[in-house]
C-alpha atoms as a PDB file:
ATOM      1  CA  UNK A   1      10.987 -13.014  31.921  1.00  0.00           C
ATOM      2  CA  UNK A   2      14.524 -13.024  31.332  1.00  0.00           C
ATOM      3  CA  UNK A   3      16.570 -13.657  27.648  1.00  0.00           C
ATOM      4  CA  UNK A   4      16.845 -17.321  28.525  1.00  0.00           C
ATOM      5  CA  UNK A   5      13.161 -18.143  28.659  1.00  0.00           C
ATOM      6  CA  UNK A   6      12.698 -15.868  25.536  1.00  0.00           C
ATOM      7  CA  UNK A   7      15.049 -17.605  23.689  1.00  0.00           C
ATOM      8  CA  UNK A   8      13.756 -20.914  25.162  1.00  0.00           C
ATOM      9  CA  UNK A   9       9.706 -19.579  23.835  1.00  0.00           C
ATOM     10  CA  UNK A  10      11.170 -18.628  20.432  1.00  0.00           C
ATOM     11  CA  UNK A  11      13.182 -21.969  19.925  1.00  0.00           C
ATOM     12  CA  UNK A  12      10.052 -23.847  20.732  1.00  0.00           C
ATOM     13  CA  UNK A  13       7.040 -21.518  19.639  1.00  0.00           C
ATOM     14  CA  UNK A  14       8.640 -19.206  16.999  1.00  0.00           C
ATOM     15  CA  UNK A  15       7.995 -21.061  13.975  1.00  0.00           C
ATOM     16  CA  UNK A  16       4.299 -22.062  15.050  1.00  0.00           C
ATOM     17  CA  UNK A  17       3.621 -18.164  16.019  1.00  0.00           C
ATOM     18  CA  UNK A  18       4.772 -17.049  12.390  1.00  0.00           C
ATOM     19  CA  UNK A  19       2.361 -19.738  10.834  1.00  0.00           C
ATOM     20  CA  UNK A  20      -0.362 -18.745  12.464  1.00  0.00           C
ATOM     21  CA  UNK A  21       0.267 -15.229  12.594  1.00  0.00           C
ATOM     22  CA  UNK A  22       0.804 -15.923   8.844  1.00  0.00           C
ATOM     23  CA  UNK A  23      -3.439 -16.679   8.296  1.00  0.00           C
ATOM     24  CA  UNK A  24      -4.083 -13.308   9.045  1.00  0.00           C
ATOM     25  CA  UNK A  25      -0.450 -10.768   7.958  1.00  0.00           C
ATOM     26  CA  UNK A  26       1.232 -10.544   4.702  1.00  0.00           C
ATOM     27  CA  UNK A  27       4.150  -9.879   7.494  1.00  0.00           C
ATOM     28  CA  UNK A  28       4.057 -12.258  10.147  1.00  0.00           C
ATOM     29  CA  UNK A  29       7.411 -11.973  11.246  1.00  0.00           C
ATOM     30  CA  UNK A  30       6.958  -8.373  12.275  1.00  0.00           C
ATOM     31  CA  UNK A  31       3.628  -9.347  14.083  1.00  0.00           C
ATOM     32  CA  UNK A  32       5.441 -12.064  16.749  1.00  0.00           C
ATOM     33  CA  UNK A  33       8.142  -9.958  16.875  1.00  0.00           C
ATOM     34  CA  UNK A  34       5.641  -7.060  18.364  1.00  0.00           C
ATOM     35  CA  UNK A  35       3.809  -9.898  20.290  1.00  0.00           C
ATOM     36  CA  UNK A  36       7.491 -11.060  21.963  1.00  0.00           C
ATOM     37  CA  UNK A  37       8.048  -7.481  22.331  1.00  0.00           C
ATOM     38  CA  UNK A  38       4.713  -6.907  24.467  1.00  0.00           C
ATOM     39  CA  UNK A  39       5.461 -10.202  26.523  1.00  0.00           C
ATOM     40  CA  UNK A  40       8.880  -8.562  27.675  1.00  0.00           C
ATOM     41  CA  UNK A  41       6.908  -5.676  28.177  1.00  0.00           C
ATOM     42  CA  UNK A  42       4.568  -7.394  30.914  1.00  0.00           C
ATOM     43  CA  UNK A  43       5.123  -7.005  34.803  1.00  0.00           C
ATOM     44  CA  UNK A  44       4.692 -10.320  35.669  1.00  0.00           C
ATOM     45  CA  UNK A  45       4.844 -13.356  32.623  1.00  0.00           C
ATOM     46  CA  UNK A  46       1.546 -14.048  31.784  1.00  0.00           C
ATOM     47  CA  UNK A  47       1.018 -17.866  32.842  1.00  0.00           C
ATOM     48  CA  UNK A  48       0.375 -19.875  30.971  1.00  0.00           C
ATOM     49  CA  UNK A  49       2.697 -17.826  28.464  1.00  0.00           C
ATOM     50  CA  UNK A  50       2.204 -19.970  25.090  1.00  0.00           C
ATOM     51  CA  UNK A  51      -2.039 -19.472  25.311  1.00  0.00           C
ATOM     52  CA  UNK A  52      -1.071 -15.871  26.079  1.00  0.00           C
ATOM     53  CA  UNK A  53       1.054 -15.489  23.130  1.00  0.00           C
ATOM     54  CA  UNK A  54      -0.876 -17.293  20.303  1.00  0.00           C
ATOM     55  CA  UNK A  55      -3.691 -15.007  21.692  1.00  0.00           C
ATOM     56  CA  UNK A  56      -2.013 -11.339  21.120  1.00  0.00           C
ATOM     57  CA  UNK A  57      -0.132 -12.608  17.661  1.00  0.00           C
ATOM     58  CA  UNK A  58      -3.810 -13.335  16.452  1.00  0.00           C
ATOM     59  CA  UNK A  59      -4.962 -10.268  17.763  1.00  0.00           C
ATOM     60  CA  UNK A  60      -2.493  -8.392  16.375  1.00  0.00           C
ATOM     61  CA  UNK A  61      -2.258  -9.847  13.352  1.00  0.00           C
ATOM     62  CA  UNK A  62      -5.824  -9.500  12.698  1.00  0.00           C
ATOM     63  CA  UNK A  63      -5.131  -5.466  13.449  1.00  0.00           C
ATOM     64  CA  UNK A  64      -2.540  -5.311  10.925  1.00  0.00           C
ATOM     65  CA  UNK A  65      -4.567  -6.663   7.905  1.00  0.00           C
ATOM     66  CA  UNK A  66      -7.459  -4.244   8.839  1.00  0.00           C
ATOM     67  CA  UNK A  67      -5.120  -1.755   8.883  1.00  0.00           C
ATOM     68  CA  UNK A  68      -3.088  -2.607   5.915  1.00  0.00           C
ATOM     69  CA  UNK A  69      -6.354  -3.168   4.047  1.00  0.00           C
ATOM     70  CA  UNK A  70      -7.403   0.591   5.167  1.00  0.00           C
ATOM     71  CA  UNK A  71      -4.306   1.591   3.867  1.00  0.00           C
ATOM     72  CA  UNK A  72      -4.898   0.020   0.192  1.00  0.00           C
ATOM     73  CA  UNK A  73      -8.274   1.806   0.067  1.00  0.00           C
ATOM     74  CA  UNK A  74      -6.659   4.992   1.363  1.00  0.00           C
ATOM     75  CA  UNK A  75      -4.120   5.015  -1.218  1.00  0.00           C
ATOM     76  CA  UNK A  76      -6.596   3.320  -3.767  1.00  0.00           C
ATOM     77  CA  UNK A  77      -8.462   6.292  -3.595  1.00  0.00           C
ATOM     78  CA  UNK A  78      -6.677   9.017  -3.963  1.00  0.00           C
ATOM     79  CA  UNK A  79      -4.234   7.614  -6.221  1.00  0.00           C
ATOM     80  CA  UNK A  80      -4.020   9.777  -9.370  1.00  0.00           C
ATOM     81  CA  UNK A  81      -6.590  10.084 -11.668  1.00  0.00           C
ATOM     82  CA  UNK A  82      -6.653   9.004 -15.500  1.00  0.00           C
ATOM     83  CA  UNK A  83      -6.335  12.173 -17.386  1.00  0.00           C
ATOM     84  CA  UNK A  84      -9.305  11.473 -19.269  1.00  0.00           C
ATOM     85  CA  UNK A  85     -11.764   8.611 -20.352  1.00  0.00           C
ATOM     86  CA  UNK A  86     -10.802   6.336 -22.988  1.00  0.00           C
ATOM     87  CA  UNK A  87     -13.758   7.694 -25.311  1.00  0.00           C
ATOM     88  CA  UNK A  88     -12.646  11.058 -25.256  1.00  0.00           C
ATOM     89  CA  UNK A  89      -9.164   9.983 -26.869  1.00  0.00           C
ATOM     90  CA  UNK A  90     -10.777  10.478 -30.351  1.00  0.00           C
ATOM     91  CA  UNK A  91      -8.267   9.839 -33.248  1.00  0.00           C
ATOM     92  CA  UNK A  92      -5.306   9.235 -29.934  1.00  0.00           C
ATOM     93  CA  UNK A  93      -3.594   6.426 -28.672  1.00  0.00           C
ATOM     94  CA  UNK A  94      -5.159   6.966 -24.337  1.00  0.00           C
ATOM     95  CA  UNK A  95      -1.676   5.775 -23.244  1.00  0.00           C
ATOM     96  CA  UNK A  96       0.605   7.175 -25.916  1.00  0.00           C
ATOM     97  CA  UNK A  97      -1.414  11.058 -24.969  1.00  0.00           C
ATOM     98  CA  UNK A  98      -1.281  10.394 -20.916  1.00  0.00           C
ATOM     99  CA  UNK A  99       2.648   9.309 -21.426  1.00  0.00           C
ATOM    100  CA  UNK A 100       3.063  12.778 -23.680  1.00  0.00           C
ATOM    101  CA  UNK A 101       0.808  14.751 -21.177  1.00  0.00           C
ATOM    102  CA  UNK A 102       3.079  13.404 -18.274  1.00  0.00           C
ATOM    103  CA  UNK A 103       6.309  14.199 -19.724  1.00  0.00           C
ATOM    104  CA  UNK A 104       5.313  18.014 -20.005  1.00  0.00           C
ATOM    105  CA  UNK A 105       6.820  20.372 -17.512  1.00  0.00           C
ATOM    106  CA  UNK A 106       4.478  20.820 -14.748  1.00  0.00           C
ATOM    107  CA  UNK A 107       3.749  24.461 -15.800  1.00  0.00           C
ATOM    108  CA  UNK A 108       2.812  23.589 -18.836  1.00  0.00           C
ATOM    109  CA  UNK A 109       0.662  20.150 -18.067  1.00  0.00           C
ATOM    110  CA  UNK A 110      -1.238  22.217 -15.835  1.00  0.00           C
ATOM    111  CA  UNK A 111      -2.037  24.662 -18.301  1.00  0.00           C
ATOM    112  CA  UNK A 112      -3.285  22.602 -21.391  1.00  0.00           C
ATOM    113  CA  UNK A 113      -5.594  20.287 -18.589  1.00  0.00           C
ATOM    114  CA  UNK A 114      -7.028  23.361 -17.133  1.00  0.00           C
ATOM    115  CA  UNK A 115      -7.759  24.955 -20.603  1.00  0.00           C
ATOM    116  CA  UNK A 116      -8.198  22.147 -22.715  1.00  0.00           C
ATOM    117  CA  UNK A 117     -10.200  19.870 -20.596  1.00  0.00           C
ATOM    118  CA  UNK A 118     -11.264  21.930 -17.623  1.00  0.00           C
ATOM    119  CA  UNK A 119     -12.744  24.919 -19.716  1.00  0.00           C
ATOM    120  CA  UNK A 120     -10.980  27.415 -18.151  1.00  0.00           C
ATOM    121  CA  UNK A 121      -9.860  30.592 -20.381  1.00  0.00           C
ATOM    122  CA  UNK A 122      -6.234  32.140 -19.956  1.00  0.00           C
ATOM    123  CA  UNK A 123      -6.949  34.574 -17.562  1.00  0.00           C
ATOM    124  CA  UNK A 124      -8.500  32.757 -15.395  1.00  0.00           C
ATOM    125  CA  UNK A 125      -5.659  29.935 -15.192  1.00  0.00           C
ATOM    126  CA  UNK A 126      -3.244  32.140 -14.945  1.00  0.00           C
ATOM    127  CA  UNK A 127      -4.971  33.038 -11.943  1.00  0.00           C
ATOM    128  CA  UNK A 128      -4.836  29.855 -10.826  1.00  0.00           C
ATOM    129  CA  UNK A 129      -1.201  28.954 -11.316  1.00  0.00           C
ATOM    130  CA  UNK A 130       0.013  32.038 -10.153  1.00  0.00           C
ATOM    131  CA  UNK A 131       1.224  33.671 -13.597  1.00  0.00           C
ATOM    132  CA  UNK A 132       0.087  36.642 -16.098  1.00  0.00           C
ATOM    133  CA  UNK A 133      -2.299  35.662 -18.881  1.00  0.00           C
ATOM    134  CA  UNK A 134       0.482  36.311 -21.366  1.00  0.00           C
ATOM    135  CA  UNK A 135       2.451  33.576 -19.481  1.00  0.00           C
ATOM    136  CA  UNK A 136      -0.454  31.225 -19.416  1.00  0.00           C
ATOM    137  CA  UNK A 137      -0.884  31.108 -22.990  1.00  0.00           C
ATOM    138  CA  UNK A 138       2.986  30.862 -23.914  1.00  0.00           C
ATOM    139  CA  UNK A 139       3.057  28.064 -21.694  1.00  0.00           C
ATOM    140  CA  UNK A 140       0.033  26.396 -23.311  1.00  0.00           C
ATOM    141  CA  UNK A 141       1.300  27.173 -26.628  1.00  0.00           C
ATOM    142  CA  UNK A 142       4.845  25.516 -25.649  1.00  0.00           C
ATOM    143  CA  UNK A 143       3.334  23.061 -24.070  1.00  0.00           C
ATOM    144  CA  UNK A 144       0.963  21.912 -27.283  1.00  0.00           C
ATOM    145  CA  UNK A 145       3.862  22.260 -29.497  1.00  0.00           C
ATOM    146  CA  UNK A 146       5.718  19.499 -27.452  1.00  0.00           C
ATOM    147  CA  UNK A 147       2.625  17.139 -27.312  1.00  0.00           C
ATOM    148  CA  UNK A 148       2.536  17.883 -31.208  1.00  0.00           C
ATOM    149  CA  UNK A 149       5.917  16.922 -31.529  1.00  0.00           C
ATOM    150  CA  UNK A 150       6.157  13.744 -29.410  1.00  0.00           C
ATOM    151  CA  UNK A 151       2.653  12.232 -31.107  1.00  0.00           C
ATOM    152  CA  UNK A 152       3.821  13.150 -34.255  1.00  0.00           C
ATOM    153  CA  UNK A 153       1.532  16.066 -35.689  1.00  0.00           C
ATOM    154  CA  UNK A 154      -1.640  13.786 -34.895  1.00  0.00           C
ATOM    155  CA  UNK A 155      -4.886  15.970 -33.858  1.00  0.00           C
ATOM    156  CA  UNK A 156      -2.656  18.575 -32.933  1.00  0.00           C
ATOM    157  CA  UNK A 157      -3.609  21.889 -33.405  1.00  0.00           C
ATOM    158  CA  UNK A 158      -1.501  23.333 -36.495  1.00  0.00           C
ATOM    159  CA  UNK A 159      -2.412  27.107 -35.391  1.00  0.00           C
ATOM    160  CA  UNK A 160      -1.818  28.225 -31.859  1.00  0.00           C
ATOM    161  CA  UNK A 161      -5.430  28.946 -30.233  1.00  0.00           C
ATOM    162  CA  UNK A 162      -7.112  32.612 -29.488  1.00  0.00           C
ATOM    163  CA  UNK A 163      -7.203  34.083 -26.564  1.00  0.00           C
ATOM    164  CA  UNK A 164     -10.456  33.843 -24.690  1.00  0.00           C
END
């Protein structure tokens, strides 16, 4: 097939291909495109060409939404995680604590989870992260004052905690 007849099948077929590709793909365009693609691809021009070409735009078209729908759930789930259930917010705003949480320093939003809501005592996340108990708890302690800061004193410890 040479760029005449292409041109020629895309002047006459284009818009119909993208409609009906358009059933199936949130991006039709990109699914004739592939389809013209594979016709130039072909040894010999399929005959009769249109048949041939609404059949591998609904084929692939149909691939692409399975595939962009795998995708969603993919991403879906293992998106991040709420930091906690709503119920355990007692006395906090969910969002306002998340937004705080978020904002620490990584070091120190790693800490206060692991301590605070995974159980774990000093030594053993300073293990984990890579840094001296010593370290573990100034970075907790830091990393409460901040939270105490930006929510404004509420349910914030006033006294730093003891070291388990």
């Amino acid at each position: 097939m040479d760029a005449t007849e292409l041109g020629r099948l895309i002047d006459n077929h284009g818009g119909a291909l993208v409609l009906y590709a358009r059933q199936w793909s949130a991006a039709p365009e990109d699914v004739v495109q592939d389809a013209l693609l594979a016709l130039m691809a072909q040894v010999r021009t399929p005959e009769p060409v249109v048949p041939w070409l609404f059949r591998v735009v609904r084929n692939r078209a149909i691939s692409a939404a399975r595939s962009e729908r795998r995708r969603r759930r993919r991403e879906a789930s293992a998106a991040p995680q709420p930091w906690f259930h709503l119920e355990l917010a007692t006395g906090l705003e969910a969002a306002e604590l998340r937004d705080a949480l978020a904002a620490l320093p990584l070091e120190q939003r790693e800490v206060i989870v692991a301590h605070l809501w995974g159980g774990l005592t000093f030594e053993q996340v300073g293990q984990l992260s890579g840094c001296s108990t010593s370290m573990a708890y100034r970075r907790f302690g830091e990393g409460v004052a901040k939270l105490r800061e930006r929510m404004g004193g509420v349910s914030c410890p006033t006294k730093p905690p003891t070291r388990k």
